[in-house]
C-alpha atoms as a PDB file:
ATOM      1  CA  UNK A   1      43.476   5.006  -7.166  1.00  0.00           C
ATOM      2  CA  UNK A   2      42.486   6.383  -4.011  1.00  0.00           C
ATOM      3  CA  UNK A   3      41.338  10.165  -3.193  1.00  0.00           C
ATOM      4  CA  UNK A   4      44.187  12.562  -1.748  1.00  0.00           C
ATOM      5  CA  UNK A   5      43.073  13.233   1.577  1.00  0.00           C
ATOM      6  CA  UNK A   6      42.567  16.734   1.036  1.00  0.00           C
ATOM      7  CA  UNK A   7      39.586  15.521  -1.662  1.00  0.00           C
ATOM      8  CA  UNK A   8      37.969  13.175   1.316  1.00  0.00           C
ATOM      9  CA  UNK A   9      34.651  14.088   3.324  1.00  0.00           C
ATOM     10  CA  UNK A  10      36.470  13.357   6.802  1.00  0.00           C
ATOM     11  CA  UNK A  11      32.746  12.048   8.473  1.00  0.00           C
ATOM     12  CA  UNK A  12      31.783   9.841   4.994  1.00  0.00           C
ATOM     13  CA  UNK A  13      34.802   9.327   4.211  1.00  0.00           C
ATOM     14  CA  UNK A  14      33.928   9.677   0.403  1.00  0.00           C
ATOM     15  CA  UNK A  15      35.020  11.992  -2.278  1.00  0.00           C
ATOM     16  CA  UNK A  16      34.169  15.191  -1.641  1.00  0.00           C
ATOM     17  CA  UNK A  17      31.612  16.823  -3.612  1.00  0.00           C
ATOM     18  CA  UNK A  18      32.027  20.114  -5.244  1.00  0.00           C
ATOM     19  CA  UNK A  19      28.824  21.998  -5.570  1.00  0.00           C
ATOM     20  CA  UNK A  20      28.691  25.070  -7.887  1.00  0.00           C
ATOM     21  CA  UNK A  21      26.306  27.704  -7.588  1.00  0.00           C
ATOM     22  CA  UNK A  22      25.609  29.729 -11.034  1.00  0.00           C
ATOM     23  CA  UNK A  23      24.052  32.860 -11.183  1.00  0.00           C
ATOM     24  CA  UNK A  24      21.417  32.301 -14.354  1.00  0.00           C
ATOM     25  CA  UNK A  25      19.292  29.505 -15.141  1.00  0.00           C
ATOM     26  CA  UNK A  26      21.928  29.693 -18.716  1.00  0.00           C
ATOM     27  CA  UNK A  27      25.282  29.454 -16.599  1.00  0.00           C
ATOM     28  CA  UNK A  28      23.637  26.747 -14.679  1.00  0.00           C
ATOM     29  CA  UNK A  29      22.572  24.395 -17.536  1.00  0.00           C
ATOM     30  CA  UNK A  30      26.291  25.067 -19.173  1.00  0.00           C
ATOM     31  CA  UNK A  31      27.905  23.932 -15.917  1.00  0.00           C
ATOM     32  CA  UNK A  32      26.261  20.991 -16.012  1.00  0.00           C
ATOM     33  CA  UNK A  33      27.373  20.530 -19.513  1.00  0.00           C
ATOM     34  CA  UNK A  34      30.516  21.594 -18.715  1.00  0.00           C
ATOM     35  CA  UNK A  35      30.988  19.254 -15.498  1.00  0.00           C
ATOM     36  CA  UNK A  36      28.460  16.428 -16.543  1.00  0.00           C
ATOM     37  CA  UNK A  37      26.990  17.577 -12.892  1.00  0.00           C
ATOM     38  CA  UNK A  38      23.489  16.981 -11.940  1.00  0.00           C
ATOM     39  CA  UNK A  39      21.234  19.660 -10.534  1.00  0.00           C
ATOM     40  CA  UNK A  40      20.104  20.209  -6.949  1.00  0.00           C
ATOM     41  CA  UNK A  41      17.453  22.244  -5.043  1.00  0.00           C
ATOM     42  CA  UNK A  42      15.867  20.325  -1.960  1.00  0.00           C
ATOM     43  CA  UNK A  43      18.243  17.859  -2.012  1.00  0.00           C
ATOM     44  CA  UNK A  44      15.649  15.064   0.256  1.00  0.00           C
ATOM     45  CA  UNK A  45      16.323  12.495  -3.103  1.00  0.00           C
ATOM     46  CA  UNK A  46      20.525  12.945  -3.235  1.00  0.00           C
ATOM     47  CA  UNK A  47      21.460  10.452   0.059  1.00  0.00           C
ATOM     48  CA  UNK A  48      18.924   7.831  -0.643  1.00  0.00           C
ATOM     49  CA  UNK A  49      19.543   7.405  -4.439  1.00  0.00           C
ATOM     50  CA  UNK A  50      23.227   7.858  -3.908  1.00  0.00           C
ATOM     51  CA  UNK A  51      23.781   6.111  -0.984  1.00  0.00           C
ATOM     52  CA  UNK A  52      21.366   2.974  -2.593  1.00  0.00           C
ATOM     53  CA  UNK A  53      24.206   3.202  -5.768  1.00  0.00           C
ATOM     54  CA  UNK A  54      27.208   3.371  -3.688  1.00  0.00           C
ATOM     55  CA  UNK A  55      27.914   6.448  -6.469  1.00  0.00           C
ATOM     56  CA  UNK A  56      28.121  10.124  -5.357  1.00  0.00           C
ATOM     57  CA  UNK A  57      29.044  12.982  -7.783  1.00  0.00           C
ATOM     58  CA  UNK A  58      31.601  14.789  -8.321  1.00  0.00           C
ATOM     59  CA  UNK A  59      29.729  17.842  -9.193  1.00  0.00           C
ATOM     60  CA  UNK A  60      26.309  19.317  -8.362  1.00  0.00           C
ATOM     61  CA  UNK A  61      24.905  22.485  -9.882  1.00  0.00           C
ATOM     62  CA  UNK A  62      22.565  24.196  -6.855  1.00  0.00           C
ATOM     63  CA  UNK A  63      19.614  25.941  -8.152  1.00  0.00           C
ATOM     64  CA  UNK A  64      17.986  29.269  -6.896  1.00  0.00           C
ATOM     65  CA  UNK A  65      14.633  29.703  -6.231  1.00  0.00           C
ATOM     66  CA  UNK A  66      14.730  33.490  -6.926  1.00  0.00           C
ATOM     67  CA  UNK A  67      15.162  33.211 -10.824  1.00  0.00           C
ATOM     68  CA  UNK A  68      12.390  34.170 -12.369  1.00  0.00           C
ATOM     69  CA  UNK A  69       9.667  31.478 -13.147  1.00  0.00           C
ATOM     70  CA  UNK A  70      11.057  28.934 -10.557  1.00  0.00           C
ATOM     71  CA  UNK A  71       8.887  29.494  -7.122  1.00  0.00           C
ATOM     72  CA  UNK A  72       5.346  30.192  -6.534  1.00  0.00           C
ATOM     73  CA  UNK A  73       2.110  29.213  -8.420  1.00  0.00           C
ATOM     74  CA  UNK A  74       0.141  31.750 -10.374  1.00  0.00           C
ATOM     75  CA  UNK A  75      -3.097  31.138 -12.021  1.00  0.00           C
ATOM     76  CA  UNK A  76      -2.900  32.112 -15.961  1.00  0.00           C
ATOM     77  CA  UNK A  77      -4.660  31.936 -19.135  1.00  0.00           C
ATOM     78  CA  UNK A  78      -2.971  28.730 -19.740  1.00  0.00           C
ATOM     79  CA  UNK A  79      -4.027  27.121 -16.204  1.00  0.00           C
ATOM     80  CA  UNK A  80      -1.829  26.958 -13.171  1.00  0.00           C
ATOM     81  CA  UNK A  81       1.777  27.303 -13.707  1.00  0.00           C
ATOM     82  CA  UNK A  82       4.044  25.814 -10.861  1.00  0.00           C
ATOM     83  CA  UNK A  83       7.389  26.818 -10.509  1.00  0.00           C
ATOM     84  CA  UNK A  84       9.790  23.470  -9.764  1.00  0.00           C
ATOM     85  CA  UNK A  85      11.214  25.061  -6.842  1.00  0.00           C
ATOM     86  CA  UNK A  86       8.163  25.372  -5.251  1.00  0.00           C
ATOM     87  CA  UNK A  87       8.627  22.740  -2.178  1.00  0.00           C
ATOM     88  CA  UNK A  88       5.834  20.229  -2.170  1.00  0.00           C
ATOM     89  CA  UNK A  89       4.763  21.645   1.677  1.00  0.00           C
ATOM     90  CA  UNK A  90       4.117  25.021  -0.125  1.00  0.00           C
ATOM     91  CA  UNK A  91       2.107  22.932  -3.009  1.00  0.00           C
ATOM     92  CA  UNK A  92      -0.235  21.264  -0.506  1.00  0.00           C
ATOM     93  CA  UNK A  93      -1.266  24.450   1.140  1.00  0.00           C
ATOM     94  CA  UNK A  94      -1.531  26.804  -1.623  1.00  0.00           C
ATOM     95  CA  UNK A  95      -5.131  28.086  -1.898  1.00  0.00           C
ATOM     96  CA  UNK A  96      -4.979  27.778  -5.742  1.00  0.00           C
ATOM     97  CA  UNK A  97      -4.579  24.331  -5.173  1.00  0.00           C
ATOM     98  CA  UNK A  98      -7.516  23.679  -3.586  1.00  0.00           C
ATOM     99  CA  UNK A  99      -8.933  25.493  -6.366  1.00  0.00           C
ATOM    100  CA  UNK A 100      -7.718  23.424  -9.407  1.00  0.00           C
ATOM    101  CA  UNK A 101      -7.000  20.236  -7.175  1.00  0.00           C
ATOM    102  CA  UNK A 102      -8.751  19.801  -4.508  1.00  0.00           C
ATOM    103  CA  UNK A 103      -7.926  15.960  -3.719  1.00  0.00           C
ATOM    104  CA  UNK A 104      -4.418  16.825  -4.337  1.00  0.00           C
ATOM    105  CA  UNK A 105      -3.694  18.610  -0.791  1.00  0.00           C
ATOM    106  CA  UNK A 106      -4.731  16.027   1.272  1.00  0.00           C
ATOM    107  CA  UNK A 107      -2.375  13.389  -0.939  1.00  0.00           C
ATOM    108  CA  UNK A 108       0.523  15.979  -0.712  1.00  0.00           C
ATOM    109  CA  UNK A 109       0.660  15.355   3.090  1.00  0.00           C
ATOM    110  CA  UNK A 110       1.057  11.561   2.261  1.00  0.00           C
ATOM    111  CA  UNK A 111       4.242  12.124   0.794  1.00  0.00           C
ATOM    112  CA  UNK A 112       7.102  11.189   3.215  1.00  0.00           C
ATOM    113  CA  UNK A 113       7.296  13.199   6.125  1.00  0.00           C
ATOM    114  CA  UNK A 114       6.927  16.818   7.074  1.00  0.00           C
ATOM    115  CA  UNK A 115      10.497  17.581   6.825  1.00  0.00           C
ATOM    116  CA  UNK A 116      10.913  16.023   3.302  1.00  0.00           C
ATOM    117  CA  UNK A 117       7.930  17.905   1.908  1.00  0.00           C
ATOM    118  CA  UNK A 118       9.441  21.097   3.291  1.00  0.00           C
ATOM    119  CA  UNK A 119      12.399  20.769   1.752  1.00  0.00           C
ATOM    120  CA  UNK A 120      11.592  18.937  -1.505  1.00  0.00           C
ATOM    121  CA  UNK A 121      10.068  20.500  -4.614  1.00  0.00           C
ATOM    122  CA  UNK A 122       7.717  19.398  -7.153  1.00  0.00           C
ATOM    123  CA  UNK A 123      10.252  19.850 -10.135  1.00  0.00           C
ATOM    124  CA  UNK A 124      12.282  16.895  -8.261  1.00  0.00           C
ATOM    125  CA  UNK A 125       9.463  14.786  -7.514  1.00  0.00           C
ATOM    126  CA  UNK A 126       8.245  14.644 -11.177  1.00  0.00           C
ATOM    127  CA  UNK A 127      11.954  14.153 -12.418  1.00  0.00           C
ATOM    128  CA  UNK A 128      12.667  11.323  -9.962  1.00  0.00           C
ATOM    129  CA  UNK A 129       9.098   9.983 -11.131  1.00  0.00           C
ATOM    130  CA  UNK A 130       7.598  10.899  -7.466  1.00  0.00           C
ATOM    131  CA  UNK A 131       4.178  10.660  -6.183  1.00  0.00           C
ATOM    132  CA  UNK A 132       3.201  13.839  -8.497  1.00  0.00           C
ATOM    133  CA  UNK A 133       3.855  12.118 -11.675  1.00  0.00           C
ATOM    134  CA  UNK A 134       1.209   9.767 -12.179  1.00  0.00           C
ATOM    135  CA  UNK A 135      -1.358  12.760 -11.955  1.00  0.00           C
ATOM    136  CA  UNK A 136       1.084  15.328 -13.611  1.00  0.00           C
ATOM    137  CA  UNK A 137       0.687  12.765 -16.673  1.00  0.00           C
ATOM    138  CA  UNK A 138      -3.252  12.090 -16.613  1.00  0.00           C
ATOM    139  CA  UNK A 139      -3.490  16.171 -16.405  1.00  0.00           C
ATOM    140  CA  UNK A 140      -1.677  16.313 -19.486  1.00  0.00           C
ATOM    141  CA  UNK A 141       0.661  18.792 -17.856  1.00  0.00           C
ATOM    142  CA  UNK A 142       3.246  21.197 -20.166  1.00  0.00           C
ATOM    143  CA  UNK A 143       6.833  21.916 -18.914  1.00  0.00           C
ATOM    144  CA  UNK A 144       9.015  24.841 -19.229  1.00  0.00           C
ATOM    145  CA  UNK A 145      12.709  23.676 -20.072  1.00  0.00           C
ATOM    146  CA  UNK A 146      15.739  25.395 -19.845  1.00  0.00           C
ATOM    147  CA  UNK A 147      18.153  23.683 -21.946  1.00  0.00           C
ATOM    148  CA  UNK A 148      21.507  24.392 -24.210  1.00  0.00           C
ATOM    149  CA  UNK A 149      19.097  25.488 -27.260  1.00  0.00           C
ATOM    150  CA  UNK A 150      16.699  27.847 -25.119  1.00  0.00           C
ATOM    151  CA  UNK A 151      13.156  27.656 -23.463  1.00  0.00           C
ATOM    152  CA  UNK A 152      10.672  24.583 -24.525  1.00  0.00           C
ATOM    153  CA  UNK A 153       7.557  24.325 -23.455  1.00  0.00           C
ATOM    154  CA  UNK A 154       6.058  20.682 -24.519  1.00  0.00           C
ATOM    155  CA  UNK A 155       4.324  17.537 -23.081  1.00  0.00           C
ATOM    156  CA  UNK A 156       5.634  16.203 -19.812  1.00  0.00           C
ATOM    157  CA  UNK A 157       5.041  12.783 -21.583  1.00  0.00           C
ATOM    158  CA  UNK A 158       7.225  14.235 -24.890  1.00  0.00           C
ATOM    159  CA  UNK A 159       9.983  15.841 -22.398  1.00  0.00           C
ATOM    160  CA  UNK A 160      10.436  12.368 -20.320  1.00  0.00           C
ATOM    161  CA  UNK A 161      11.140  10.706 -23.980  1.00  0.00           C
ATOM    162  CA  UNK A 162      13.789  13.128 -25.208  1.00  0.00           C
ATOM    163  CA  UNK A 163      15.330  15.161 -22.020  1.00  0.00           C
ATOM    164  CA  UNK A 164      18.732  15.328 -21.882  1.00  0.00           C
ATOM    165  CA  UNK A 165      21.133  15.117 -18.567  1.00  0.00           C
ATOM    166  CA  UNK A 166      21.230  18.786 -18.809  1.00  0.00           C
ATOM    167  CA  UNK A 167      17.658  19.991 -19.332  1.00  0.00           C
ATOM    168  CA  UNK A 168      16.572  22.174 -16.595  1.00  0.00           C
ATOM    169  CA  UNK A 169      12.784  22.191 -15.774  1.00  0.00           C
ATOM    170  CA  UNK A 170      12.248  25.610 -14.288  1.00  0.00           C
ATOM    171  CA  UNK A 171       8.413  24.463 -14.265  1.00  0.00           C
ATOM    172  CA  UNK A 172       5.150  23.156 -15.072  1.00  0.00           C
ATOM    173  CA  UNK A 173       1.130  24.168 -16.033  1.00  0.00           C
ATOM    174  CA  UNK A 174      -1.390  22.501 -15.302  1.00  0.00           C
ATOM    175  CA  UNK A 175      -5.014  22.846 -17.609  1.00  0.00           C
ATOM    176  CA  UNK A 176      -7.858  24.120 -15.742  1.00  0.00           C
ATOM    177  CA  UNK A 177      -9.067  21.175 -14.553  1.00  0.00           C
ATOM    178  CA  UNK A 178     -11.459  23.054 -11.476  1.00  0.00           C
ATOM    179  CA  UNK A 179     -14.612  21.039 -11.900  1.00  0.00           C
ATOM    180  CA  UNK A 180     -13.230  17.586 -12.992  1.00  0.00           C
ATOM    181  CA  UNK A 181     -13.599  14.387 -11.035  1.00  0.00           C
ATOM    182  CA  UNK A 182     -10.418  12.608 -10.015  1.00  0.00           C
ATOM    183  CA  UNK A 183      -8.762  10.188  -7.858  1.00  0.00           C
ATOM    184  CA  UNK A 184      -5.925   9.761  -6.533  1.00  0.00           C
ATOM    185  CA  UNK A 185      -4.008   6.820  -3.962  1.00  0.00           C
ATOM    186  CA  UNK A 186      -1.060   5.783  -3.080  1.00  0.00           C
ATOM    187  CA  UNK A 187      -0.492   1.943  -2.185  1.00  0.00           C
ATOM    188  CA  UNK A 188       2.571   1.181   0.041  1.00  0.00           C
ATOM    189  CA  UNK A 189       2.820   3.982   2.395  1.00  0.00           C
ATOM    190  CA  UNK A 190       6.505   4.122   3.222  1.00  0.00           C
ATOM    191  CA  UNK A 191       7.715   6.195   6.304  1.00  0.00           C
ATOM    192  CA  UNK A 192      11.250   6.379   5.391  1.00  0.00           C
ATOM    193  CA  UNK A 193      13.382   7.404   2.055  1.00  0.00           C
ATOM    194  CA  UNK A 194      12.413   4.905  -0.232  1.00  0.00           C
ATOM    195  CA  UNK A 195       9.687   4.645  -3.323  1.00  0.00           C
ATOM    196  CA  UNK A 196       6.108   4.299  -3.265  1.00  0.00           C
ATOM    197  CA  UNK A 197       4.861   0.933  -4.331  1.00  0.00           C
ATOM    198  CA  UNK A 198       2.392   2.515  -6.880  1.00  0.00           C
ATOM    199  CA  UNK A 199       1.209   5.909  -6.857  1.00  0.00           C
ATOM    200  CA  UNK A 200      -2.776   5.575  -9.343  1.00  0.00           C
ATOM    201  CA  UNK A 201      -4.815   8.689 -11.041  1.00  0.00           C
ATOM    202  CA  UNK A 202      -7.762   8.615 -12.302  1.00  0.00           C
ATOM    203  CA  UNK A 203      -9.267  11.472 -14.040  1.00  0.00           C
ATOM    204  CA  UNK A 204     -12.640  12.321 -15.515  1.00  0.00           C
ATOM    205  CA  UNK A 205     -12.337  15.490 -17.704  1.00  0.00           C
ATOM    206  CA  UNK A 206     -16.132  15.716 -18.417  1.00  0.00           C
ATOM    207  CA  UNK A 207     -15.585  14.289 -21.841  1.00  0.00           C
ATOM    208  CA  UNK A 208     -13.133  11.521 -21.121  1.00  0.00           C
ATOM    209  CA  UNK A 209     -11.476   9.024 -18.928  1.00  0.00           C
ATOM    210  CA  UNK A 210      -7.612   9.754 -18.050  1.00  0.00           C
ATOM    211  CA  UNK A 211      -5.500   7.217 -16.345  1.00  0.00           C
ATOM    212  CA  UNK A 212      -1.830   6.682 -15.006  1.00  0.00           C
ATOM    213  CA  UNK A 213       0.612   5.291 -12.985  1.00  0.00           C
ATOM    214  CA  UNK A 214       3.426   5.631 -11.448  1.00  0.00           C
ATOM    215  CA  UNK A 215       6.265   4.041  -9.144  1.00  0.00           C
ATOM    216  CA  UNK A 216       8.776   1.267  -9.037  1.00  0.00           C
ATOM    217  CA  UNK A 217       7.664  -0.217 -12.380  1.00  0.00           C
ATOM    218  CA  UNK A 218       8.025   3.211 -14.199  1.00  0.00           C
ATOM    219  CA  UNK A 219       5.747   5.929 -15.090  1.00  0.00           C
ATOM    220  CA  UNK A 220       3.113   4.831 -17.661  1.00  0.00           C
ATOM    221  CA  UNK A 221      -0.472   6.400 -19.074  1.00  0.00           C
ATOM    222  CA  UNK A 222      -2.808   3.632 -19.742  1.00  0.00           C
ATOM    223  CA  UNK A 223      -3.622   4.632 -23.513  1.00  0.00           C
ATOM    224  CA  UNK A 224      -5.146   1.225 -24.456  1.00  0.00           C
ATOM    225  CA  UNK A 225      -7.413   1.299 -21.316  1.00  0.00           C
ATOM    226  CA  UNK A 226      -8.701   4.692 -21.480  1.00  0.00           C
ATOM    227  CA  UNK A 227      -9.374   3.856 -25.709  1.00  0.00           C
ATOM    228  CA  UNK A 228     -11.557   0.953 -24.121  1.00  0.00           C
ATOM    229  CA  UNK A 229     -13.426   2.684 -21.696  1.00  0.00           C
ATOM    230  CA  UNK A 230     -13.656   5.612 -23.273  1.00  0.00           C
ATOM    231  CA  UNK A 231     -15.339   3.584 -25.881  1.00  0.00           C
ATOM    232  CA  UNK A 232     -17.834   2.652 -24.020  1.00  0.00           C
ATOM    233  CA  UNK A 233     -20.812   4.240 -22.799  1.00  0.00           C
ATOM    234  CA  UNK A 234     -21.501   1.470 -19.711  1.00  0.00           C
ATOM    235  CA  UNK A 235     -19.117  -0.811 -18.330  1.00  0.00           C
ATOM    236  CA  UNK A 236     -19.199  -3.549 -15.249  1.00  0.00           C
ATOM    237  CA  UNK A 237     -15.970  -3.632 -13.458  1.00  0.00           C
ATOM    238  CA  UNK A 238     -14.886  -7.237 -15.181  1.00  0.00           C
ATOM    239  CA  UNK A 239     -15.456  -5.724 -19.137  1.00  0.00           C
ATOM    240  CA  UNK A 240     -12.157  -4.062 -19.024  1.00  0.00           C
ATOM    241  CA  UNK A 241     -10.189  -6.116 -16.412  1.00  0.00           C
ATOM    242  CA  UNK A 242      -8.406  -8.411 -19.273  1.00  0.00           C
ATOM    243  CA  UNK A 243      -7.592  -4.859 -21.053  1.00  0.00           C
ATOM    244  CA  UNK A 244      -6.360  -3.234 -18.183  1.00  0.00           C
ATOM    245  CA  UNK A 245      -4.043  -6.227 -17.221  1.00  0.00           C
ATOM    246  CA  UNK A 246      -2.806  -7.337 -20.622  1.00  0.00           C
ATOM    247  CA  UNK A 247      -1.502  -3.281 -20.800  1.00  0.00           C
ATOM    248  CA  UNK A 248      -0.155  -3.115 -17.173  1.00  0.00           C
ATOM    249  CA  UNK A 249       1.992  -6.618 -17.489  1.00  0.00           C
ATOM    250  CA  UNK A 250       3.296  -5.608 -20.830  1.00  0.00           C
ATOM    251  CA  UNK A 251       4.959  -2.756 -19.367  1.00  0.00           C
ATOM    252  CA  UNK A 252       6.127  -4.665 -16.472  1.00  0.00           C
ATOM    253  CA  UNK A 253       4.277  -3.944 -13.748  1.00  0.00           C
ATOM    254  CA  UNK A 254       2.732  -7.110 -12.720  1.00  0.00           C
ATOM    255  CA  UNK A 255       1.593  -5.826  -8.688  1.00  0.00           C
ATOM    256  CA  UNK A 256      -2.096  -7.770  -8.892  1.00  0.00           C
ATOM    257  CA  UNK A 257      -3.063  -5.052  -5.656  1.00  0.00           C
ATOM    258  CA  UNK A 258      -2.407  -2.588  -8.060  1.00  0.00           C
ATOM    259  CA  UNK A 259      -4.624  -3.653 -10.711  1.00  0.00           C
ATOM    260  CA  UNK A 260      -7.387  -4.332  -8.172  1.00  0.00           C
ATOM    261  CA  UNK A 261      -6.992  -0.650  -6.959  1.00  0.00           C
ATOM    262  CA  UNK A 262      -7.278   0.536 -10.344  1.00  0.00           C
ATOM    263  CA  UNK A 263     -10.137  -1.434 -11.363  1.00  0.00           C
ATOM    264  CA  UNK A 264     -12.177   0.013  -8.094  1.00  0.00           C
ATOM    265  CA  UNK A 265     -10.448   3.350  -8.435  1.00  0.00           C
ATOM    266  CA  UNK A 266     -11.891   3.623 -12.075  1.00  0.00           C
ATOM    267  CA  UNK A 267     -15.639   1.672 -12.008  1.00  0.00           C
ATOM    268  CA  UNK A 268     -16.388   4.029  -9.147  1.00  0.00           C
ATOM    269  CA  UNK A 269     -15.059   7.652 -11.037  1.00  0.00           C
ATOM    270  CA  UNK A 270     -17.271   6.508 -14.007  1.00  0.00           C
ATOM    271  CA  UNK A 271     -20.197   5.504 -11.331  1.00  0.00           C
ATOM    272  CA  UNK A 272     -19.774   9.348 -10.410  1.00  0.00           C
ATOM    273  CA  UNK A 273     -19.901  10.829 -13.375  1.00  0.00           C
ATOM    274  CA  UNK A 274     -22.689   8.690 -14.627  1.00  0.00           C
ATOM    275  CA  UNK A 275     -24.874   9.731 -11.104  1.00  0.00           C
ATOM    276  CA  UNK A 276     -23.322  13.329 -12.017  1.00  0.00           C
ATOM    277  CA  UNK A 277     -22.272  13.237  -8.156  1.00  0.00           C
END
């Protein structure tokens, strides 16, 4: 059956969508119980993965960046904690960033284009599994969840396993990693809304190797491959090729330009740390 014409957007000429703005993070993760609604803050991901389904919502809960714990970054005992609101322009110029990440600013400003990243926030480009979650997972990163039972704070990797539609990440913390080595790239550069081939980090905590990636194929930390090379005290680029393919294929991401860049992305963070450069 068709929508009443009242119910129609008259320039889409879809349903209309009702958006409902609570005043708590609480009220907001009960509406979306309530409404099976999905939550919104920038908004830059809604048109592209709707309009790619041919499925809009009926409901969207807005967020506000004024509750407590859901803007800004502020360096803690813990690390640096991110609030998910926090757009991804205010991310890449933050001086704490260049602090704790200093590779991270410049591959901020590869992310889509200036008016996405001023608009869209790091809590949406780790749920969608954006650019930010490849190195959000080699960091080991903790999230703060607002959900129906209360505040968590766990793994990113746990929280991706068991989150629920209505789990509200209100934000993240990041270890002290000032002083580690790490990599980042992107392959693909896209101009418009659409995903990133393969987004690759590579991180070298002083003690170990930490690797991930993330994109089209899914978001995936390389367990089997850092085991190997963190095995190993010396390794030539070809010693953990078969390793490093066997895992990425079995997962199904089978993008050979990937495992190239990961190979070189890898063999020359371990060169680093072994010239302690």
């Amino acid at each position: 059956m068709s929508a009443p014409i009242s119910e129609l957007n008259f320039v889409t000429a879809r349903r209309a969508v009702r958006v409902l703005r609570p005043d708590s993070p609480s009220q907001a993760v009960s509406l979306a119980r309530q409404c099976r609604a999905s939550y919104t803050a920038g908004g830059t991901w809604l048109q592209p993965a709707y309009e790619r389904d041919q499925c809009w919502p009926e409901n969207l809960v807005a967020l506000n960046a004024s509750w407590p714990g859901f803007w800004g970054l502020e360096d803690g005992p813990n690390g640096l904690t991110v609030g998910a609101m926090t757009s991804l322009a205010e991310m890449a110029r933050h001086p704490l960033v260049r602090d704790y990440l200093p590779p991270l600013a410049k591959f901020l400003n590869l992310v889509a284009g200036p008016g996405v990243r001023a608009l869209g926030t790091v809590g949406g480009n780790l749920i969608v599994g954006g650019d930010l979650s490849a190195l959000a997972m080699a960091l080991d990163v903790r999230v703060d969840v607002v959900g129906h039972a209360g505040v968590r704070i766990l793994p990113l990797s746990q929280w991706l396993r068991e989150r629920t539609s209505e789990d509200l990440l209100r934000g993240f913390t990041i270890p002290d990693c000032r002083g580690w080595r790490m990599s980042l790239e992107k392959l693909g550069y896209r101009a418009r809304f659409s995903p990133t081939r393969a987004t690759l980090a590579c991180v070298h905590d002083g003690y170990r190797l930490r690797l991930a990636v993330g994109g089209e194929g899914g978001l995936l930390r390389l367990a089997a491959t850092e085991a190997f090379l963190n095995g190993w005290a010396a390794l030539a680029p070809d010693d953990f090729g078969a390793v490093l393919d066997c895992e990425l294929v079995d997962h199904g991401w089978q993008d050979s330009h990937l495992r190239m860049a990961l190979r070189r992305m890898t063999t020359g963070l371990l060169s680093e740390v072994a010239l302690g450069t």
